[in-house]
PDB file of N, CA and C in Angstrom:
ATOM      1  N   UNK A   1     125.589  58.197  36.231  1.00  0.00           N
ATOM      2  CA  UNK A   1     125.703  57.457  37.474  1.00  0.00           C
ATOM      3  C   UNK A   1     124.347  56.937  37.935  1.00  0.00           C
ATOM      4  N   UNK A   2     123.558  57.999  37.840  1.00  0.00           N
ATOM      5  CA  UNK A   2     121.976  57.575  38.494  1.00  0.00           C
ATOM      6  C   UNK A   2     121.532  56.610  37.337  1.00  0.00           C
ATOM      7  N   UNK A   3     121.413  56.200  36.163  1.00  0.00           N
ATOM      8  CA  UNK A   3     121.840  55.357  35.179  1.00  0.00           C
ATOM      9  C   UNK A   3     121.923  53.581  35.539  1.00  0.00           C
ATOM     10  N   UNK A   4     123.064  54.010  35.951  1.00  0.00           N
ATOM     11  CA  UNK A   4     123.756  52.479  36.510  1.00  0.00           C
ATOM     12  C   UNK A   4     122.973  51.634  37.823  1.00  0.00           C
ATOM     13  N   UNK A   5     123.169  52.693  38.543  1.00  0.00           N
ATOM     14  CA  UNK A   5     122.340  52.763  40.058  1.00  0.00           C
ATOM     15  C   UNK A   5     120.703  51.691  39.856  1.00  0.00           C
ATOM     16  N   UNK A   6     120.044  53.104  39.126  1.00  0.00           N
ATOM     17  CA  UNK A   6     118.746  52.070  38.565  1.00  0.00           C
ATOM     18  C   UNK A   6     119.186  50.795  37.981  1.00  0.00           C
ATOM     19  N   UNK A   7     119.599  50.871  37.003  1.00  0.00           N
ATOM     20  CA  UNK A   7     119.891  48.981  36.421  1.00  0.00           C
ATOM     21  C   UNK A   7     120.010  48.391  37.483  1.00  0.00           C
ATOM     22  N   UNK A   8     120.978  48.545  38.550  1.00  0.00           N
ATOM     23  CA  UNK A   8     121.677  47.557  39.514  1.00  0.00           C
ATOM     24  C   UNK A   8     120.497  47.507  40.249  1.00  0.00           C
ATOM     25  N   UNK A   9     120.107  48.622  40.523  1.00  0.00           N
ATOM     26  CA  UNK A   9     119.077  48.248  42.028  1.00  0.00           C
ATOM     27  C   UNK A   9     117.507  47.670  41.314  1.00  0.00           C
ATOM     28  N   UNK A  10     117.463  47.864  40.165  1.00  0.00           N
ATOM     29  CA  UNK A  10     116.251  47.471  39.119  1.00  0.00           C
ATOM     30  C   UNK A  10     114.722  48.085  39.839  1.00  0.00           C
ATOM     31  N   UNK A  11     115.477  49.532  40.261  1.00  0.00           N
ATOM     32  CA  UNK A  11     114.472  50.676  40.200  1.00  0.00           C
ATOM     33  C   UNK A  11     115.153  51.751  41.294  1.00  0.00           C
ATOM     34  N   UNK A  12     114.236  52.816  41.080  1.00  0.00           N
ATOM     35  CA  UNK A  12     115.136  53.869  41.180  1.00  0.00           C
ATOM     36  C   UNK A  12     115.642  54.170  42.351  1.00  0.00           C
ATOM     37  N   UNK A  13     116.637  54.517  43.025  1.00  0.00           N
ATOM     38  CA  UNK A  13     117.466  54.333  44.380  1.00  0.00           C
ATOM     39  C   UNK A  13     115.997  54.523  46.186  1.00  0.00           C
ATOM     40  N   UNK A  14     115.383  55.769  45.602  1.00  0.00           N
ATOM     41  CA  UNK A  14     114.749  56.351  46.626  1.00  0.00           C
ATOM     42  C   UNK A  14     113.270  55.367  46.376  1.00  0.00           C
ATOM     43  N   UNK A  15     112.903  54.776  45.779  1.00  0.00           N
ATOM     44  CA  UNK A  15     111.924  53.452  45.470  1.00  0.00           C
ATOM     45  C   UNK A  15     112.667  52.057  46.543  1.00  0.00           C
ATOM     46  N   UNK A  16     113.820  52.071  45.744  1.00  0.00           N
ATOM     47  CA  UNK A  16     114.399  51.004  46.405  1.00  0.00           C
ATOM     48  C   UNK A  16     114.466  51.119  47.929  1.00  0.00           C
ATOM     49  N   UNK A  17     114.349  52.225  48.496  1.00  0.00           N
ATOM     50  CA  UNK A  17     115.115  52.640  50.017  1.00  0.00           C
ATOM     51  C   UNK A  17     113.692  52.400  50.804  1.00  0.00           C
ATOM     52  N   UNK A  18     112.589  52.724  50.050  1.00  0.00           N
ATOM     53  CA  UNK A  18     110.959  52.895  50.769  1.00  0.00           C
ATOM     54  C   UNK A  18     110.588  51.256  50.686  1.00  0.00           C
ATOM     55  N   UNK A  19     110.821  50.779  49.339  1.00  0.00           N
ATOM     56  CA  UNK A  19     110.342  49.095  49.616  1.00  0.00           C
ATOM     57  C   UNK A  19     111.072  48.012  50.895  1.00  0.00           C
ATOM     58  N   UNK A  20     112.324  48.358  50.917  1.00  0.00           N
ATOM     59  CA  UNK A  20     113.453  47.793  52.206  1.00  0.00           C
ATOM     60  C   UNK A  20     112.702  48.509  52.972  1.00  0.00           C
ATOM     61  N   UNK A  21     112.497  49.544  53.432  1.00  0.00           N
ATOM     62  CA  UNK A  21     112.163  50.063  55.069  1.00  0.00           C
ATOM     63  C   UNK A  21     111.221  49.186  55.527  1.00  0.00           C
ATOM     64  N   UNK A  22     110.002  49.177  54.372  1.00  0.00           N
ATOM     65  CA  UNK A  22     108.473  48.672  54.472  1.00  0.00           C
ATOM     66  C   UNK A  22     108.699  46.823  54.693  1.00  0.00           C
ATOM     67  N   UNK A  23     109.919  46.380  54.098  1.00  0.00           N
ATOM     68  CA  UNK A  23     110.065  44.607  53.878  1.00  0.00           C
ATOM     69  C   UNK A  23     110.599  44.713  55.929  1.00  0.00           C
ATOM     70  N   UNK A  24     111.288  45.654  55.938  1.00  0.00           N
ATOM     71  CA  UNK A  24     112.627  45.607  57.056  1.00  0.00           C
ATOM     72  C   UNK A  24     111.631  45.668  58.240  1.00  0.00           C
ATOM     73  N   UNK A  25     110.407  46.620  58.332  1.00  0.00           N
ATOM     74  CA  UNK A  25     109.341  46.332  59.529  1.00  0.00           C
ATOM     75  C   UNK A  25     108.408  45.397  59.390  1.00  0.00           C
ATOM     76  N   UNK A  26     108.251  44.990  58.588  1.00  0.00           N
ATOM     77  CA  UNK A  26     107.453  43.618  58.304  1.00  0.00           C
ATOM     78  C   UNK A  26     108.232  42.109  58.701  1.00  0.00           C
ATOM     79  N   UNK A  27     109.515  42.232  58.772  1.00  0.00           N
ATOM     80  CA  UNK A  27     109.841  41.051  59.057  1.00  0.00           C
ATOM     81  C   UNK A  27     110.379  41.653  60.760  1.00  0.00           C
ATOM     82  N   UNK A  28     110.415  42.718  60.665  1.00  0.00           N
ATOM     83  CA  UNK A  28     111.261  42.891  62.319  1.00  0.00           C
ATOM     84  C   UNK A  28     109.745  42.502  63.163  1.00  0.00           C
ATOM     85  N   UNK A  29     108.575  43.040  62.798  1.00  0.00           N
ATOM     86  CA  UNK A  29     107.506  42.441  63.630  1.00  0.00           C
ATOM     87  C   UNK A  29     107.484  40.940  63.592  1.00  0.00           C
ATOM     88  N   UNK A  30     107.341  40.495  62.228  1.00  0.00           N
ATOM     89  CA  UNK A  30     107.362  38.871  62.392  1.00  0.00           C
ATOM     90  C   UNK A  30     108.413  37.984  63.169  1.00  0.00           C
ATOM     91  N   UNK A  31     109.602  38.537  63.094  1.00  0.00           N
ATOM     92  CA  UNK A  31     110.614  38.328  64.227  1.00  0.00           C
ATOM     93  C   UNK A  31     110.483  38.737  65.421  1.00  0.00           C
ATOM     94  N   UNK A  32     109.642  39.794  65.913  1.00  0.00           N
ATOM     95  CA  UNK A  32     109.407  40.180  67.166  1.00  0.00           C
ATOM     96  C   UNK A  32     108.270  39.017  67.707  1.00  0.00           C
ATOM     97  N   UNK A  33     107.124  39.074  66.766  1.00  0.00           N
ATOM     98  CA  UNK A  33     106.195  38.118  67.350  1.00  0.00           C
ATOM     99  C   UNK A  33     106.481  36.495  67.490  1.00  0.00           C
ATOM    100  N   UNK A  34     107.638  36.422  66.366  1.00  0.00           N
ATOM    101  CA  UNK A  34     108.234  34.892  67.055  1.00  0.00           C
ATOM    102  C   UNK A  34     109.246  34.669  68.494  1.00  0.00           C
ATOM    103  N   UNK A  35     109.535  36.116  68.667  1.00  0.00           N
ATOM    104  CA  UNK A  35     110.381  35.920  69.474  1.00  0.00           C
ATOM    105  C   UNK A  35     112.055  35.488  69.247  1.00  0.00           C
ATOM    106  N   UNK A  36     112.085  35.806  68.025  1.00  0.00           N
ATOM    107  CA  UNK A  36     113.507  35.570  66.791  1.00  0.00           C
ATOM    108  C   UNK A  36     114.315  36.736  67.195  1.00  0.00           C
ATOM    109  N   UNK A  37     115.847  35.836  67.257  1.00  0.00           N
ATOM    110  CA  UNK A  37     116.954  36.842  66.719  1.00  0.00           C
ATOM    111  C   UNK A  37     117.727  36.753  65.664  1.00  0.00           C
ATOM    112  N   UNK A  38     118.362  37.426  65.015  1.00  0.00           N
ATOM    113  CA  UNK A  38     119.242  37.345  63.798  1.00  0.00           C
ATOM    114  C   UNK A  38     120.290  35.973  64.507  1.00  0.00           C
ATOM    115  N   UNK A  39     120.668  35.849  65.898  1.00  0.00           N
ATOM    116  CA  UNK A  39     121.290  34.970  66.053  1.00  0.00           C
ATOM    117  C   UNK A  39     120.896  33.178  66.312  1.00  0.00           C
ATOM    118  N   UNK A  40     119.689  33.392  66.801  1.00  0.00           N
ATOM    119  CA  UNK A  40     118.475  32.216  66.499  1.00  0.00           C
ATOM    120  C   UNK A  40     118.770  32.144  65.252  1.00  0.00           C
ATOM    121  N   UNK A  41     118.438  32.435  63.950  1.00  0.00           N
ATOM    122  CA  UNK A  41     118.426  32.289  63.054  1.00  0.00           C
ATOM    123  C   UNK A  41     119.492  31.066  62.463  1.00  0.00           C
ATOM    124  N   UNK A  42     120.593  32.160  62.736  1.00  0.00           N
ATOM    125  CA  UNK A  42     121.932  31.626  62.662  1.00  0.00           C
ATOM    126  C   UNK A  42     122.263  30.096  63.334  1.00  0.00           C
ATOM    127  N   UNK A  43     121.754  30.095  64.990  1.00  0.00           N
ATOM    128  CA  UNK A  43     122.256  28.935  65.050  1.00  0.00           C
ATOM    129  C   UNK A  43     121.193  27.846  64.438  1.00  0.00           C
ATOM    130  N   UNK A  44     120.113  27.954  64.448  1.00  0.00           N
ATOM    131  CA  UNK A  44     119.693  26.620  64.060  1.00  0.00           C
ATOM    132  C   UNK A  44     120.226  26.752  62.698  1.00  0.00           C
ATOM    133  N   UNK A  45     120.747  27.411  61.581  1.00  0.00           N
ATOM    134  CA  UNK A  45     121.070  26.780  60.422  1.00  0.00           C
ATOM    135  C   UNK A  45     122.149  26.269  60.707  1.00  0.00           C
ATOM    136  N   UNK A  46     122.680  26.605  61.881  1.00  0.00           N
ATOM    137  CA  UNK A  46     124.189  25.806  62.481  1.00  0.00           C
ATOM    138  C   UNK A  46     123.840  24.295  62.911  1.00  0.00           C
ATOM    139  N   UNK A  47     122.775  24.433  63.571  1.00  0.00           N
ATOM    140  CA  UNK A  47     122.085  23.296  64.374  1.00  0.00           C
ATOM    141  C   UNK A  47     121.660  22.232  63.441  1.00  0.00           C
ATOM    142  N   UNK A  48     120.589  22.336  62.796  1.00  0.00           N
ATOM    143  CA  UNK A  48     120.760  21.731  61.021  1.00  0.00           C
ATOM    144  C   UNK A  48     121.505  21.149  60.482  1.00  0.00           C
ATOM    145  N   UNK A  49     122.735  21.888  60.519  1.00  0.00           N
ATOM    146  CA  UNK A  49     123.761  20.857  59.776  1.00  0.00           C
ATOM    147  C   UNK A  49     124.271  19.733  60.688  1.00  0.00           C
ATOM    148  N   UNK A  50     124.770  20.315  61.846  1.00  0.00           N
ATOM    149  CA  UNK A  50     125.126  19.438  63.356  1.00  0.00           C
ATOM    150  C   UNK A  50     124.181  18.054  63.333  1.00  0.00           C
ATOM    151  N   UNK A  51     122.908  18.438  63.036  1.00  0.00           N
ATOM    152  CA  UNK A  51     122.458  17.231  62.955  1.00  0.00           C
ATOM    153  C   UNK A  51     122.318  16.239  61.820  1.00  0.00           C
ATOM    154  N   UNK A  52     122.291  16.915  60.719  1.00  0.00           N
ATOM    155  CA  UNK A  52     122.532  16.147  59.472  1.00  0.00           C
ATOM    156  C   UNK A  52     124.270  15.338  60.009  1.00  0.00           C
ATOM    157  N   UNK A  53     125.470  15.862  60.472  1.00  0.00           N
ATOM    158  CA  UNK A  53     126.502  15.307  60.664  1.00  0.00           C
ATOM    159  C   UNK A  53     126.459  14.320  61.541  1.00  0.00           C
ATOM    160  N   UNK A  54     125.119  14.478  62.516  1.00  0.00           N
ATOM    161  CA  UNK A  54     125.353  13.343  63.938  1.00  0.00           C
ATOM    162  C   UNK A  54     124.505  12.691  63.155  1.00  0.00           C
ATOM    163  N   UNK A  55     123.653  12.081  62.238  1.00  0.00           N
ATOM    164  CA  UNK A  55     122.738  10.898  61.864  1.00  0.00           C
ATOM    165  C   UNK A  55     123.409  10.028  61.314  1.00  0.00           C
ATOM    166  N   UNK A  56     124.606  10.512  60.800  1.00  0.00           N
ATOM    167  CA  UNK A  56     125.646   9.835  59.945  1.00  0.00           C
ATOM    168  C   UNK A  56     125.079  10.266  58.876  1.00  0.00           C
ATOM    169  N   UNK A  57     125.144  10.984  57.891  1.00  0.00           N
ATOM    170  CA  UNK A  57     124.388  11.445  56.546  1.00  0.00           C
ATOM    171  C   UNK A  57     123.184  10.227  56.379  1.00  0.00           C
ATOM    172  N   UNK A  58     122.166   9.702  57.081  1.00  0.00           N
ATOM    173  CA  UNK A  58     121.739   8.905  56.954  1.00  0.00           C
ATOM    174  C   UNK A  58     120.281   9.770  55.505  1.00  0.00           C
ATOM    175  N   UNK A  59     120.216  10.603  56.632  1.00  0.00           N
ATOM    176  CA  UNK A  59     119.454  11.697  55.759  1.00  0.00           C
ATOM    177  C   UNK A  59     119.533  11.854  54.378  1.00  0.00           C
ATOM    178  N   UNK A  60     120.475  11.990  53.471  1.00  0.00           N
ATOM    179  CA  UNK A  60     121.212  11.961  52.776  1.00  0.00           C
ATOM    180  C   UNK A  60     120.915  10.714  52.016  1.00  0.00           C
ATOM    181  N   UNK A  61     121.282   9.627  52.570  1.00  0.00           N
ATOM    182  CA  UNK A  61     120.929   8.402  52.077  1.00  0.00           C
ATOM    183  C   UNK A  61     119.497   8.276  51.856  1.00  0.00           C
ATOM    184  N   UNK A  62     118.549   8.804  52.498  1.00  0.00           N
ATOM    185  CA  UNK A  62     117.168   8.689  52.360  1.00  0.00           C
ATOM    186  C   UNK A  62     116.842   9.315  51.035  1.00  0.00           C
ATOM    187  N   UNK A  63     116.898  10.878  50.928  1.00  0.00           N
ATOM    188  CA  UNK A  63     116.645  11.410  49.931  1.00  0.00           C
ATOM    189  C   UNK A  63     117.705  10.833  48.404  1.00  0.00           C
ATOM    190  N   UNK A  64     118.341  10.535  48.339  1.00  0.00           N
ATOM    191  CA  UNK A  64     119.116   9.919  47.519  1.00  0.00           C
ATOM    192  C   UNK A  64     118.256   8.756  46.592  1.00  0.00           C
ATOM    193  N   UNK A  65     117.447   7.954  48.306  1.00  0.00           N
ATOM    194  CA  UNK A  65     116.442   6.538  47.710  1.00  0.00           C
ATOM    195  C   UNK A  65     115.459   7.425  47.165  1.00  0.00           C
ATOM    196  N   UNK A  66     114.534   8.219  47.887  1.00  0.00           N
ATOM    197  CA  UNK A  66     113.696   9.144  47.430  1.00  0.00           C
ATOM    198  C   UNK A  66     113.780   9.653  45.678  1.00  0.00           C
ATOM    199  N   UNK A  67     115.024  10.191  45.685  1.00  0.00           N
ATOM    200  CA  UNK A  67     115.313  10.751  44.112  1.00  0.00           C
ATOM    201  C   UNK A  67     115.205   9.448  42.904  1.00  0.00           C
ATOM    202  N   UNK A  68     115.871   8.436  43.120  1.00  0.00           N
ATOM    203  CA  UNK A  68     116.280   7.165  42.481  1.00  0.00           C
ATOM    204  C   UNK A  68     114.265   6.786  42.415  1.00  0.00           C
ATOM    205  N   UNK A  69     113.658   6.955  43.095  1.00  0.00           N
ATOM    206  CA  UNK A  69     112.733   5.681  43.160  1.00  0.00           C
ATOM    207  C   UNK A  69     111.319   6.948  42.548  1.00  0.00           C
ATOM    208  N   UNK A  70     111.637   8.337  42.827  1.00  0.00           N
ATOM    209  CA  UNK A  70     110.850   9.365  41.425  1.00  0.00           C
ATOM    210  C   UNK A  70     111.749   8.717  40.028  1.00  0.00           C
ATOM    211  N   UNK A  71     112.764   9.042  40.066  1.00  0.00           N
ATOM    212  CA  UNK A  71     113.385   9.102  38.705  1.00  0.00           C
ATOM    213  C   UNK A  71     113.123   7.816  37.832  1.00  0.00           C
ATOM    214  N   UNK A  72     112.538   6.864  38.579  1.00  0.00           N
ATOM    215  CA  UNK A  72     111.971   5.234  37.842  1.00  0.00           C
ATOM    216  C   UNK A  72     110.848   5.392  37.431  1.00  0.00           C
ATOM    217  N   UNK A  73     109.811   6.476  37.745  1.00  0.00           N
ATOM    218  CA  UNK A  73     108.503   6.700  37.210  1.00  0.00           C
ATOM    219  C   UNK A  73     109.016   8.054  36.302  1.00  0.00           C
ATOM    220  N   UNK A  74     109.621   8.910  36.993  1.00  0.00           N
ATOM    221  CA  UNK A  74     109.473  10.067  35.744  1.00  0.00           C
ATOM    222  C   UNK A  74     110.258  10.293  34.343  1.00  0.00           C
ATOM    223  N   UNK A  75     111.126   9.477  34.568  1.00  0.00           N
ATOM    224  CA  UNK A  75     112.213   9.423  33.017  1.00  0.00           C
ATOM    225  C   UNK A  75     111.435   8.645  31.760  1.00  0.00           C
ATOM    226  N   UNK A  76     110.857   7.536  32.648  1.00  0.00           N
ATOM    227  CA  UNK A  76     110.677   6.866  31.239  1.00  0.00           C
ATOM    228  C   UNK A  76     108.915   7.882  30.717  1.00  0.00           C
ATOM    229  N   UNK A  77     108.235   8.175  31.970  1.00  0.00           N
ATOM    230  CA  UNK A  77     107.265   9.101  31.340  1.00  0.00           C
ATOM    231  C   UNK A  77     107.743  10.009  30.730  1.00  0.00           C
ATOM    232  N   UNK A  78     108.630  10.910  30.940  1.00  0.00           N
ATOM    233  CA  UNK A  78     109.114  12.018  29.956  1.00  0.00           C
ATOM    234  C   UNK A  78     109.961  11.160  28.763  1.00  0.00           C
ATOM    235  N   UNK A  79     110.226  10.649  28.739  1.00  0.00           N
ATOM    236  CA  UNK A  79     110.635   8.854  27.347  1.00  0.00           C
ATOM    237  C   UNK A  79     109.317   9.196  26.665  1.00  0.00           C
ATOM    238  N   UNK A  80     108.322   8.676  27.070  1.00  0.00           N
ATOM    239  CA  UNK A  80     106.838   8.195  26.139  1.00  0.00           C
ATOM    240  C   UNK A  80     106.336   9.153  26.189  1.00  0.00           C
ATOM    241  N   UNK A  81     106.425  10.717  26.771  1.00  0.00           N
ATOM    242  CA  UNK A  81     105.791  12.078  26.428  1.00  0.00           C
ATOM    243  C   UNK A  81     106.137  12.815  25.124  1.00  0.00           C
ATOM    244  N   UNK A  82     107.602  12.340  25.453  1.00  0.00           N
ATOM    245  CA  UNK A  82     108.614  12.951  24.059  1.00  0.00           C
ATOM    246  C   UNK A  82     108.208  12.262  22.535  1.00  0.00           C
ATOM    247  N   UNK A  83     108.211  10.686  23.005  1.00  0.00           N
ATOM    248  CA  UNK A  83     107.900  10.283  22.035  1.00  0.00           C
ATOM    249  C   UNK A  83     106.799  10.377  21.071  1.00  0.00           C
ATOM    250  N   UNK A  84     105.869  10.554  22.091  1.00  0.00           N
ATOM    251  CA  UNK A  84     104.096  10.921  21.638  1.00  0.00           C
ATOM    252  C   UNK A  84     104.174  11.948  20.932  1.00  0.00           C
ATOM    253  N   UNK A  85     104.950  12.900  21.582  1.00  0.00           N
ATOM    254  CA  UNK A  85     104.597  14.494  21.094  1.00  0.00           C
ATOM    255  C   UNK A  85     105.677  14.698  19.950  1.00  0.00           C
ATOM    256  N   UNK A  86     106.587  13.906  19.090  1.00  0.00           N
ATOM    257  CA  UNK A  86     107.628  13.934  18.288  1.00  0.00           C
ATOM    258  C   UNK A  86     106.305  14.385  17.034  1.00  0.00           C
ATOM    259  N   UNK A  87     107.612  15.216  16.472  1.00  0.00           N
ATOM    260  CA  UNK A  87     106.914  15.692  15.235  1.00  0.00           C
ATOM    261  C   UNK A  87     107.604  15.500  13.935  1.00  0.00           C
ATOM    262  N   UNK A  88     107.229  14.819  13.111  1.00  0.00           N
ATOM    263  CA  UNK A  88     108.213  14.917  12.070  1.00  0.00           C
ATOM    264  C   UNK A  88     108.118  15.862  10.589  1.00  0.00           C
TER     265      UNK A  88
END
């Protein structure tokens, strides 16, 4: 059983329990000093989307041009990288 435990937790249970305590007050201060709640949290990833929905996905459309107008410089460079570096 203690076996399995380690694999899953990818070290040993009472390791695992001391690194969480030590992560769990490190972020409860950093949340204290922001002045954060688990429910802050929550809504702005709520809030986030709300607004991605009120722009009209315009957002969306931006990064879309964004991707299209990398992918015109980086394809054909990885084209003439491949080609350079072909080995026969």
């Amino acid at each position: 059983m203690s076996d399995r435990a380690t694999r899953f937790l990818g070290d040993t249970p009472g390791r695992v329990i001391v690194k969480l305590i030590l992560v769990s007050l490190v972020v409860g201060v950093v949340m204290h000093a922001f002045n954060w709640t688990p429910y802050d949290i929550l809504w702005n990833i709520r809030d986030f989307f709300v607004r991605i929905w009120n722009m009209g996905f315009s957002a969306l459309s931006r990064f879309a041009d964004y991707l299209l107008l990398g992918a015109a410089v980086v394809i054909p460079a990885f084209i003439l990288l491949r080609i350079i570096n072909y080995k026969k």
